[in-house]
C-alpha atoms as a PDB file:
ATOM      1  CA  UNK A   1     -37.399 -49.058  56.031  1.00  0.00           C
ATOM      2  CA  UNK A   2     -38.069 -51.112  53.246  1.00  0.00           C
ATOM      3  CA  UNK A   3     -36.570 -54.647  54.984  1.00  0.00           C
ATOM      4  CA  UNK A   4     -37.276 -57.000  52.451  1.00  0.00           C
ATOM      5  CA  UNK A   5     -35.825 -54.832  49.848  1.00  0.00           C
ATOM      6  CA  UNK A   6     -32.781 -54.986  51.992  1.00  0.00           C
ATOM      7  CA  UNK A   7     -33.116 -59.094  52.687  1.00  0.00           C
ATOM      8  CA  UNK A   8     -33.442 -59.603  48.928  1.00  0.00           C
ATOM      9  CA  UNK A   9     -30.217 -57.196  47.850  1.00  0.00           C
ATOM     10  CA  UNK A  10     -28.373 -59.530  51.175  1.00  0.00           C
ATOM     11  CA  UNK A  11     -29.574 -62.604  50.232  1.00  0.00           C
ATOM     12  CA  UNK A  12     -28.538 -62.571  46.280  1.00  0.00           C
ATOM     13  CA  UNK A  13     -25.143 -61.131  47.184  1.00  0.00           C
ATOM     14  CA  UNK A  14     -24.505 -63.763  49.844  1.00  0.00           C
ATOM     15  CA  UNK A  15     -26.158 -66.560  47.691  1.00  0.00           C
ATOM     16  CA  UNK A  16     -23.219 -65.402  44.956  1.00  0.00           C
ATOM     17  CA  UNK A  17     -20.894 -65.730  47.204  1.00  0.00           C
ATOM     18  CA  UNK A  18     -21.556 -69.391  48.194  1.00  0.00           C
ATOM     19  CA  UNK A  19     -21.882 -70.295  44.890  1.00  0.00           C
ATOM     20  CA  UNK A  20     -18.039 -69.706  44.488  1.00  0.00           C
ATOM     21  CA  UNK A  21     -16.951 -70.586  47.636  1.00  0.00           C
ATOM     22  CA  UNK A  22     -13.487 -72.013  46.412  1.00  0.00           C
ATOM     23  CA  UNK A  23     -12.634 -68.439  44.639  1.00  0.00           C
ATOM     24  CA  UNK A  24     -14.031 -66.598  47.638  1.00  0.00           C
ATOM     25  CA  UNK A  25     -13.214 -68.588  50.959  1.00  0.00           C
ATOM     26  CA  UNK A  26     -10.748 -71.387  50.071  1.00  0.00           C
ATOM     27  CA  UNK A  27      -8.648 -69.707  47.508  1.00  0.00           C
ATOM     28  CA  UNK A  28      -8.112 -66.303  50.914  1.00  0.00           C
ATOM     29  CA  UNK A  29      -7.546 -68.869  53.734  1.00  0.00           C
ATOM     30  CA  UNK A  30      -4.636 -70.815  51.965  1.00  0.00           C
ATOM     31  CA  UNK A  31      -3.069 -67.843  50.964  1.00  0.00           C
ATOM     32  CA  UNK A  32      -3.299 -65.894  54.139  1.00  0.00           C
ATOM     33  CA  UNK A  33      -2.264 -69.448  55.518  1.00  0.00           C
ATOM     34  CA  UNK A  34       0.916 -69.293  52.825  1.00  0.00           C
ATOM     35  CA  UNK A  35       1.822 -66.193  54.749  1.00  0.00           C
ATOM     36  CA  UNK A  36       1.364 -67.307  58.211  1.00  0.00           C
ATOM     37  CA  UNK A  37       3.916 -70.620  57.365  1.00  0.00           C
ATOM     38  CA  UNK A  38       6.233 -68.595  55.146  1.00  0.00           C
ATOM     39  CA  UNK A  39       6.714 -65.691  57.152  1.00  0.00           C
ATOM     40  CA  UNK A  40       6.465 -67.524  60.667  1.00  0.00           C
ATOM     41  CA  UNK A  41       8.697 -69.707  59.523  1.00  0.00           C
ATOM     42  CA  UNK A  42      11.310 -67.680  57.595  1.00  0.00           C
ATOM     43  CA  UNK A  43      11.220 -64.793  59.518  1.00  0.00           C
ATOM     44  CA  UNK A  44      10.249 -66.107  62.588  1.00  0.00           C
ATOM     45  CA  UNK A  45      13.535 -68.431  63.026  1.00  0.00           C
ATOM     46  CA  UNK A  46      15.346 -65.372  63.348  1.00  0.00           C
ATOM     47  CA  UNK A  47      12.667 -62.947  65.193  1.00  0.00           C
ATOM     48  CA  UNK A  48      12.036 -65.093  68.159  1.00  0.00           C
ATOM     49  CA  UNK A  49       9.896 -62.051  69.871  1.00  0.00           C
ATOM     50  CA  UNK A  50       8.571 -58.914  69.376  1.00  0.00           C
ATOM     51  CA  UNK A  51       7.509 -56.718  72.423  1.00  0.00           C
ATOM     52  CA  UNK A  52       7.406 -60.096  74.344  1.00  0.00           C
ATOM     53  CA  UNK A  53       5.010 -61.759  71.944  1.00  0.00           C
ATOM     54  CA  UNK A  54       6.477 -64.759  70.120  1.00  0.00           C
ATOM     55  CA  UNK A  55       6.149 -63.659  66.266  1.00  0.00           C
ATOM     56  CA  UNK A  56       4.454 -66.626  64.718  1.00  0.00           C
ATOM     57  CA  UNK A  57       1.462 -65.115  67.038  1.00  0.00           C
ATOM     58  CA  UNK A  58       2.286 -61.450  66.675  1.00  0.00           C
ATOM     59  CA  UNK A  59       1.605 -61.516  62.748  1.00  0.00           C
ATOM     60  CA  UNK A  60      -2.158 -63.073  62.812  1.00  0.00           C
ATOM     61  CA  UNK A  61      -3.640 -59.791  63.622  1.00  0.00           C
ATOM     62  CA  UNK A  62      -1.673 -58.502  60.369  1.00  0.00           C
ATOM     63  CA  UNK A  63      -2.832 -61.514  58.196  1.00  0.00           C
ATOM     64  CA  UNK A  64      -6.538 -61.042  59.367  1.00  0.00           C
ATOM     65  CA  UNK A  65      -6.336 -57.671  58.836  1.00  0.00           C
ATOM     66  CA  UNK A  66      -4.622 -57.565  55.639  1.00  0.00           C
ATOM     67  CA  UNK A  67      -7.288 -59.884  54.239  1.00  0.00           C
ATOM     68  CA  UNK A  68     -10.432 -58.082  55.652  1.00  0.00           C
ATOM     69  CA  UNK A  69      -9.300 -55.021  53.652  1.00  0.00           C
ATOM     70  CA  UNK A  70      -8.603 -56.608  50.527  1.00  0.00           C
ATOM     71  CA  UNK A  71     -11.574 -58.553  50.976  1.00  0.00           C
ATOM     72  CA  UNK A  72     -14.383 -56.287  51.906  1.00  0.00           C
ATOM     73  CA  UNK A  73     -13.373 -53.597  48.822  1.00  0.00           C
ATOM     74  CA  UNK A  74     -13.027 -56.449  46.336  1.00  0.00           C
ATOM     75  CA  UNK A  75     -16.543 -58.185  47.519  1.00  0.00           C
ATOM     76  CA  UNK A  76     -18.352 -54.632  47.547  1.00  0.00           C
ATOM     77  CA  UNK A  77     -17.042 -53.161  44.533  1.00  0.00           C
ATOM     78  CA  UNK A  78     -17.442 -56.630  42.020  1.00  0.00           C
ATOM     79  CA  UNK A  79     -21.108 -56.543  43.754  1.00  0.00           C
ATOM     80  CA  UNK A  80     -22.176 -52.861  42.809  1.00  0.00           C
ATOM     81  CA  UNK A  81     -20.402 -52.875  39.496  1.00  0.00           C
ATOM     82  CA  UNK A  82     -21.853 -56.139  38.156  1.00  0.00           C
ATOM     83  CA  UNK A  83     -25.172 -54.599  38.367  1.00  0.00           C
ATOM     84  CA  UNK A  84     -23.799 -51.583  36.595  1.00  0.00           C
ATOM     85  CA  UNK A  85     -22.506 -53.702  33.752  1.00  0.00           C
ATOM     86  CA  UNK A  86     -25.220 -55.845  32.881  1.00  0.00           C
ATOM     87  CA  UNK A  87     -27.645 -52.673  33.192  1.00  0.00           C
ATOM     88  CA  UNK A  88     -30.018 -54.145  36.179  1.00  0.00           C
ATOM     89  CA  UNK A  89     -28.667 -50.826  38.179  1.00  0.00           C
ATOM     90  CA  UNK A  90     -31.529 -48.855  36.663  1.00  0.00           C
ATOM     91  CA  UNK A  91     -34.171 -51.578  37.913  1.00  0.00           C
ATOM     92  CA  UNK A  92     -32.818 -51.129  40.908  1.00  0.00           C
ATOM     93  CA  UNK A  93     -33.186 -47.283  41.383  1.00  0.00           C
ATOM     94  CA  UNK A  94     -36.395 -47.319  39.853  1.00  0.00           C
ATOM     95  CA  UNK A  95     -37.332 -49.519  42.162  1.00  0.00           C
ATOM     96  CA  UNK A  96     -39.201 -48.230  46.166  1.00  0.00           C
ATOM     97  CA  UNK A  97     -35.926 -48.876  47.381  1.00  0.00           C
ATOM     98  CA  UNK A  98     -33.665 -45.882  49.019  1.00  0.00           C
ATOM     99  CA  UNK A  99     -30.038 -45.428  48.936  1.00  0.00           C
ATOM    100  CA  UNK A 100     -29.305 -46.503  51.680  1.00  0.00           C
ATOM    101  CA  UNK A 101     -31.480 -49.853  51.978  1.00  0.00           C
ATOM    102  CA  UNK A 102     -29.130 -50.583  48.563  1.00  0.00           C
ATOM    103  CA  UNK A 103     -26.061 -49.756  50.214  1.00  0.00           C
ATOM    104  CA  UNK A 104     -27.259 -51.184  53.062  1.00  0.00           C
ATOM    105  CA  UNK A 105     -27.649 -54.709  51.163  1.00  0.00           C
ATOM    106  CA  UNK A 106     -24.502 -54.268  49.029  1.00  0.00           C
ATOM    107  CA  UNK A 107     -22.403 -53.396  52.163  1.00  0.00           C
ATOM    108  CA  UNK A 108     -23.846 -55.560  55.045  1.00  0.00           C
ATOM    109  CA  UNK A 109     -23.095 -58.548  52.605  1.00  0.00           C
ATOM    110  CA  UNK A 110     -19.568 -57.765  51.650  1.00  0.00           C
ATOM    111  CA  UNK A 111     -19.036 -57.157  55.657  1.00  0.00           C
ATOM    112  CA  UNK A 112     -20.589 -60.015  56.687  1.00  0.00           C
ATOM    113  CA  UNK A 113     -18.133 -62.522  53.994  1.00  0.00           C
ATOM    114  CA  UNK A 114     -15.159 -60.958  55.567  1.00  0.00           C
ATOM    115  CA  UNK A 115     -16.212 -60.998  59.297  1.00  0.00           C
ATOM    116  CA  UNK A 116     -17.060 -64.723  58.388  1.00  0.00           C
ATOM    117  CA  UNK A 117     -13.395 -64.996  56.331  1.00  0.00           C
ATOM    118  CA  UNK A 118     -12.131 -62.886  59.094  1.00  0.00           C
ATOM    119  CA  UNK A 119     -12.932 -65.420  61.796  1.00  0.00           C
ATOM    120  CA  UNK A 120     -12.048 -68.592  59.631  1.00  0.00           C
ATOM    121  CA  UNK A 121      -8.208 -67.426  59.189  1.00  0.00           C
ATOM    122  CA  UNK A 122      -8.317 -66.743  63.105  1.00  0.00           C
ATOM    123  CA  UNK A 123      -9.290 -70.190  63.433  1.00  0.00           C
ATOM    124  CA  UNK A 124      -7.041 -71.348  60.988  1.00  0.00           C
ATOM    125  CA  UNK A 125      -4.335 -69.625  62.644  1.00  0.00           C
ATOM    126  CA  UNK A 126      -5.129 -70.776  65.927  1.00  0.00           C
ATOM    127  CA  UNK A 127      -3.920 -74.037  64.792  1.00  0.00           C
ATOM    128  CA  UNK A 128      -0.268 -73.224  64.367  1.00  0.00           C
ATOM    129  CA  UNK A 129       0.412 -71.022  67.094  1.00  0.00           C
ATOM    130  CA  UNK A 130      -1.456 -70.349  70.651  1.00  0.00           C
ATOM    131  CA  UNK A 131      -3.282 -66.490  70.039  1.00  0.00           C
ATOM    132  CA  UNK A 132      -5.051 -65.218  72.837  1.00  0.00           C
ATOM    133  CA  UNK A 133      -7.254 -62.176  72.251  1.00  0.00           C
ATOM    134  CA  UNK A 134      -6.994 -60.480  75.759  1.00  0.00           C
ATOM    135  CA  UNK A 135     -10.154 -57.837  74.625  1.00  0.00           C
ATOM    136  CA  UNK A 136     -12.837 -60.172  72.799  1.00  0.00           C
ATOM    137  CA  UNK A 137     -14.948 -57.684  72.089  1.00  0.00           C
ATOM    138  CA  UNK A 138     -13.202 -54.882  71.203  1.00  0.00           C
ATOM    139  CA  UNK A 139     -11.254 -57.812  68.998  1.00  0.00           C
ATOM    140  CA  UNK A 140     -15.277 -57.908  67.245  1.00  0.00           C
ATOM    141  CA  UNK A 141     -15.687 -54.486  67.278  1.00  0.00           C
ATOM    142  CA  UNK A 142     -12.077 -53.763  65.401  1.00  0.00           C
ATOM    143  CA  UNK A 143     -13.066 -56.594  63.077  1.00  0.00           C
ATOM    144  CA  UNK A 144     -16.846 -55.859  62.101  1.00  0.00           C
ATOM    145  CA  UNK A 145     -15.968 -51.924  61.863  1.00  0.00           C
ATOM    146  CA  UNK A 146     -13.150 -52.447  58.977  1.00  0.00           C
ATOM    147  CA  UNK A 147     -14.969 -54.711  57.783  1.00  0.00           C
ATOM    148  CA  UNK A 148     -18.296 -52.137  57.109  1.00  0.00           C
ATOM    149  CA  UNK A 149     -15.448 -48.886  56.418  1.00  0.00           C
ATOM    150  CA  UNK A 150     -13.709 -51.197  53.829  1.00  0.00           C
ATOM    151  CA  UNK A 151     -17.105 -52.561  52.139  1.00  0.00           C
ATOM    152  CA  UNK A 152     -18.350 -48.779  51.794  1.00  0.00           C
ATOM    153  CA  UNK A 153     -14.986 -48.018  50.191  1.00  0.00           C
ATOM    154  CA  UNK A 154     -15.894 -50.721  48.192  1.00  0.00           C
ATOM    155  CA  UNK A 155     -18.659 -49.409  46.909  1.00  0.00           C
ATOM    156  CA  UNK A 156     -17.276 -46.354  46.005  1.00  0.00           C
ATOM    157  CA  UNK A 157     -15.223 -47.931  43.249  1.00  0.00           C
ATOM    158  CA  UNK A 158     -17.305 -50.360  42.193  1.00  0.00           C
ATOM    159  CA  UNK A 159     -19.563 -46.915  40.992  1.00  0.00           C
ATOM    160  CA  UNK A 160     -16.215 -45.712  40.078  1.00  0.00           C
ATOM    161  CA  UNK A 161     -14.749 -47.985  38.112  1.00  0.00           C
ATOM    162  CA  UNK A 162     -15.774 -48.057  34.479  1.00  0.00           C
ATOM    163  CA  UNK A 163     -13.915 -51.615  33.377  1.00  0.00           C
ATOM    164  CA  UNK A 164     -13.076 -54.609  35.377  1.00  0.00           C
ATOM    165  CA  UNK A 165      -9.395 -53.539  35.391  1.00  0.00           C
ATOM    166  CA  UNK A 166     -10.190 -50.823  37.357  1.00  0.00           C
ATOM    167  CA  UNK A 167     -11.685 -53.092  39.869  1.00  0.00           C
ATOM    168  CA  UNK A 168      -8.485 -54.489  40.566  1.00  0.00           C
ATOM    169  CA  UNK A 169      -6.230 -51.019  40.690  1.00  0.00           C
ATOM    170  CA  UNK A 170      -7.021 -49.911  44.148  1.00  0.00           C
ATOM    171  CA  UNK A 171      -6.705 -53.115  46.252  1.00  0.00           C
ATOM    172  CA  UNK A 172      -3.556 -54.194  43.884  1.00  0.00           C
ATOM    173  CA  UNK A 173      -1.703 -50.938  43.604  1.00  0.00           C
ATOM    174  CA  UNK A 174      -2.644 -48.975  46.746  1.00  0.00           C
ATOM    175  CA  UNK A 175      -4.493 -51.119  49.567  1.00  0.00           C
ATOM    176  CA  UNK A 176      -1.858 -54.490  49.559  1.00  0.00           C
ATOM    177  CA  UNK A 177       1.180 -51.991  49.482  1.00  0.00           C
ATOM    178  CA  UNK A 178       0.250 -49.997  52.240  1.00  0.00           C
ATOM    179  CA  UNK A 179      -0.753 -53.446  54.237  1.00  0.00           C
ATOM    180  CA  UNK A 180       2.933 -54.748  53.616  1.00  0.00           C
ATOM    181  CA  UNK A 181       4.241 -51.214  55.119  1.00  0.00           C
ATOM    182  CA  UNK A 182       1.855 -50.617  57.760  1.00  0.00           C
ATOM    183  CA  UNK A 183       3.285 -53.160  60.122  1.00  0.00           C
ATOM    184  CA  UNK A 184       1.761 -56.473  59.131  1.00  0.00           C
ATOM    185  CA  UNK A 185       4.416 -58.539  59.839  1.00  0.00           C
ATOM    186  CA  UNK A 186       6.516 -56.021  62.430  1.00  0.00           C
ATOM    187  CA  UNK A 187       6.658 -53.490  64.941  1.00  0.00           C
ATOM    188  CA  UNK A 188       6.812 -49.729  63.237  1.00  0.00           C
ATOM    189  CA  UNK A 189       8.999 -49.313  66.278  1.00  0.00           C
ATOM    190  CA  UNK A 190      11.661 -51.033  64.120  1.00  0.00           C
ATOM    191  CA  UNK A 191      11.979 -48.823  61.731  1.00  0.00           C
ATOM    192  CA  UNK A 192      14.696 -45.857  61.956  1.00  0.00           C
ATOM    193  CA  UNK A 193      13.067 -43.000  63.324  1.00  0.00           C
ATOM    194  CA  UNK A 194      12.294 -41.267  59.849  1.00  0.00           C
ATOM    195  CA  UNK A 195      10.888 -44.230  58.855  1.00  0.00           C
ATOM    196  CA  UNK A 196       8.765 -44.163  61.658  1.00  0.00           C
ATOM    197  CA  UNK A 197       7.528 -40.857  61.152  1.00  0.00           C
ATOM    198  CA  UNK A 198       6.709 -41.873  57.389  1.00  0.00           C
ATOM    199  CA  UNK A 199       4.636 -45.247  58.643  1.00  0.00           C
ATOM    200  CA  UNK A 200       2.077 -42.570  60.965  1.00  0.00           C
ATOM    201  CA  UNK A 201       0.892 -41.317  57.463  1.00  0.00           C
ATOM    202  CA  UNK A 202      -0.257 -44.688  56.745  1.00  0.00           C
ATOM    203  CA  UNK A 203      -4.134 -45.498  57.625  1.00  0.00           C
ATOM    204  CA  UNK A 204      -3.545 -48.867  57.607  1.00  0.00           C
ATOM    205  CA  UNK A 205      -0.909 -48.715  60.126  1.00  0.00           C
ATOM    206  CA  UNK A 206      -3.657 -47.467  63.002  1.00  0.00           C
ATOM    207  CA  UNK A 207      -6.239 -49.972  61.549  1.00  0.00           C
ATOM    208  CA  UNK A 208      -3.555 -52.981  62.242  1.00  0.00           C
ATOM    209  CA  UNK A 209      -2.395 -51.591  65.612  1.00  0.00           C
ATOM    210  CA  UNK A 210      -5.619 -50.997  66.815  1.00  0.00           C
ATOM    211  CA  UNK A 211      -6.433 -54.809  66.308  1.00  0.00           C
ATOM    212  CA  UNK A 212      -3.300 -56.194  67.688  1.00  0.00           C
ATOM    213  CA  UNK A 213      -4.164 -54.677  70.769  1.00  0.00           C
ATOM    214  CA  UNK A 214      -7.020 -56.019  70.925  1.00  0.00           C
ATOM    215  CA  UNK A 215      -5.326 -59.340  71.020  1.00  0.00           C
ATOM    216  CA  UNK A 216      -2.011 -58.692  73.278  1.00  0.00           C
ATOM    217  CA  UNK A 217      -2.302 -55.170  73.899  1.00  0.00           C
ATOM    218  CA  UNK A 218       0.390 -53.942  72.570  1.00  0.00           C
ATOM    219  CA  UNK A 219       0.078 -51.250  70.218  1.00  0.00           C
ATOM    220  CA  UNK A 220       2.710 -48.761  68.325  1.00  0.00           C
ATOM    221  CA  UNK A 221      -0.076 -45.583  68.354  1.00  0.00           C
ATOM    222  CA  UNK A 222      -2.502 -45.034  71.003  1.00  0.00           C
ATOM    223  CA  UNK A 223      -5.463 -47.246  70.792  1.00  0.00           C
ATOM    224  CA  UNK A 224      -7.643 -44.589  71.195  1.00  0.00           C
ATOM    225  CA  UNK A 225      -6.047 -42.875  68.139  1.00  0.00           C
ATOM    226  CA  UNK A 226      -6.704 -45.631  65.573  1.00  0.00           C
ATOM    227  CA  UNK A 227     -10.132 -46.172  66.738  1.00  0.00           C
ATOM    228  CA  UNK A 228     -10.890 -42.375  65.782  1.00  0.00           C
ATOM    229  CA  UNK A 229      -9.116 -43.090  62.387  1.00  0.00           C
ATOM    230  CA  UNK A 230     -11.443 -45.989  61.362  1.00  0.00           C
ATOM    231  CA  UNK A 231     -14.600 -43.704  62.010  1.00  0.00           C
ATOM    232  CA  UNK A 232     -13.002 -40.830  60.224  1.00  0.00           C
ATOM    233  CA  UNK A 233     -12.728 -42.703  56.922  1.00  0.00           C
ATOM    234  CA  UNK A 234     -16.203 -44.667  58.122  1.00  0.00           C
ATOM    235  CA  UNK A 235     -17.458 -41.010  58.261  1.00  0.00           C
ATOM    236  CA  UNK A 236     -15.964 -40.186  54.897  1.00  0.00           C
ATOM    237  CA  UNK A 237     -17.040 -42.982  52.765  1.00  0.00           C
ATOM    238  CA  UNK A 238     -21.124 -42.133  54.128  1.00  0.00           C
ATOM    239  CA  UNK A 239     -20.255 -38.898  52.814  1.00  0.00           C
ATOM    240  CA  UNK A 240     -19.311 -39.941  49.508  1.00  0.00           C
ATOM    241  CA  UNK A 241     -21.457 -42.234  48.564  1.00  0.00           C
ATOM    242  CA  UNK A 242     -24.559 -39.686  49.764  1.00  0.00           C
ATOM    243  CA  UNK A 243     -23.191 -37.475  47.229  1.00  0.00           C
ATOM    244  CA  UNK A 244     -23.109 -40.268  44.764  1.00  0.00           C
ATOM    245  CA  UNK A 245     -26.695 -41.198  45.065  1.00  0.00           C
ATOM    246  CA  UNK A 246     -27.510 -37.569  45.016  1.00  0.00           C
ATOM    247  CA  UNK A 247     -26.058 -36.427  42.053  1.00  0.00           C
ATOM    248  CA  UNK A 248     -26.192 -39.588  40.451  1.00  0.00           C
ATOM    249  CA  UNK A 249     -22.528 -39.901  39.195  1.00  0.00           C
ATOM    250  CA  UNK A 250     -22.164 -43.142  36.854  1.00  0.00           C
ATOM    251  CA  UNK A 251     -25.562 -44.269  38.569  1.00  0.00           C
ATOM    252  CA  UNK A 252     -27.384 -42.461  35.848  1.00  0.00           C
ATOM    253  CA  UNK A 253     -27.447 -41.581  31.899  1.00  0.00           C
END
């Protein structure tokens, strides 16, 4: 493996990144923070508990969550698709570099900014109400592995997209939607029971319940279950972007 190909793609993404550290770190903490206060506050005068977890505390795993999603796409696709609009892409695959020491690069930075953004909002969070994460590391695991799913999805439209609009469709339109209805600030259980059927087609939902276990275990779907989800999309984004590289779509003339 070509490592300091890899340390070099790394390095200039995460050197971007601190150069705009009030867009990309500041600007997700207070808003995430907006949420915690608005919703902890509003909602949480009249929800004292749910499942025996005060609810100020029971919605961090949401928040965290909510922003590592929207996070690691925006981060991986903006990164990707810059070089495709200013036409270094083609240095790049002309370079001795393999697909995957570039996706490597692209994807182990965007993951790394929102395991670090991640970790700050917990933090953050920490400060307003008492959280206490009964499963550390499977709290980690949850965290770094939606993180790395979420950054290869990324990718995928950052090659996609042909316009910075586009850039902004799927975390706007589809990813912060299903967030707000996959139980980021409740318990699916709460729902009528249609409703309830309709939330188990939501990804998201397994992603956020997996997480909040690892914090209070308590989950609506077996733990087990959302764990297998993650990989499965993990699984499906390696798949995709192998076929991208392969064929070349919107990589190449």
């Amino acid at each position: 493996m070509n490592f300091q190909a890899v340390r070099a793609i790394y390095g200039f993404e995460m050197a971007r990144w601190g150069r705009t550290l009030t867009q990309s770190v500041v600007s997700p903490v207070l808003s995430t923070s907006l949420y915690f206060v608005v919703f902890g506050t509003a909602i949480g005068s009249r929800i004292a508990e749910v499942d025996g977890i005060a609810y100020g505390a029971f919605i961090v795993p949401g928040l965290i969550m909510m922003m590592l999603l929207t996070e690691s796409t925006t981060n991986s696709a903006f990164g990707i698709y810059f070089r495709r609009f200013t036409g270094t892409i083609y240095e790049l695959l002309s370079a001795p570099v393999s697909a995957f020491e570039i996706t490597l690069g692209y994807v182990g930075a965007a993951a790394t900014k929102s395991v670090i953004l991640g970790l700050i909002i917990l933090a953050t969070a920490s400060l307003f109400v008492p959280i206490h994460i009964a499963h550390p590391f499977w709290m980690l695991a949850f965290l770094v592995l939606t993180a790395v799913t979420f950054s290869l999805f990324g990718f995928i439209i950052g090659v996609w997209a042909d316009g910075f609009e586009k850039l902004q469709i799927v975390p706007m339109l589809f990813l912060m939607p299903l967030t707000f209805l996959g139980g980021t600030f409740y318990s699916i259980k709460m729902l009528p029971p249609f409703w309830q059927t309709i939330a188990l087609f939501n990804p998201i939902v397994y992603l956020i319940n997996g997480f909040r276990w690892s914090f209070y275990e308590i989950s609506d779907v077996n733990v087990a279950v959302s764990l297998g989800m993650t990989l499965c999309f993990l699984s499906v984004c390696l798949v995709v972007i192998w076929w991208i590289f392969k064929t070349g779509y919107r990589l190449k003339p």
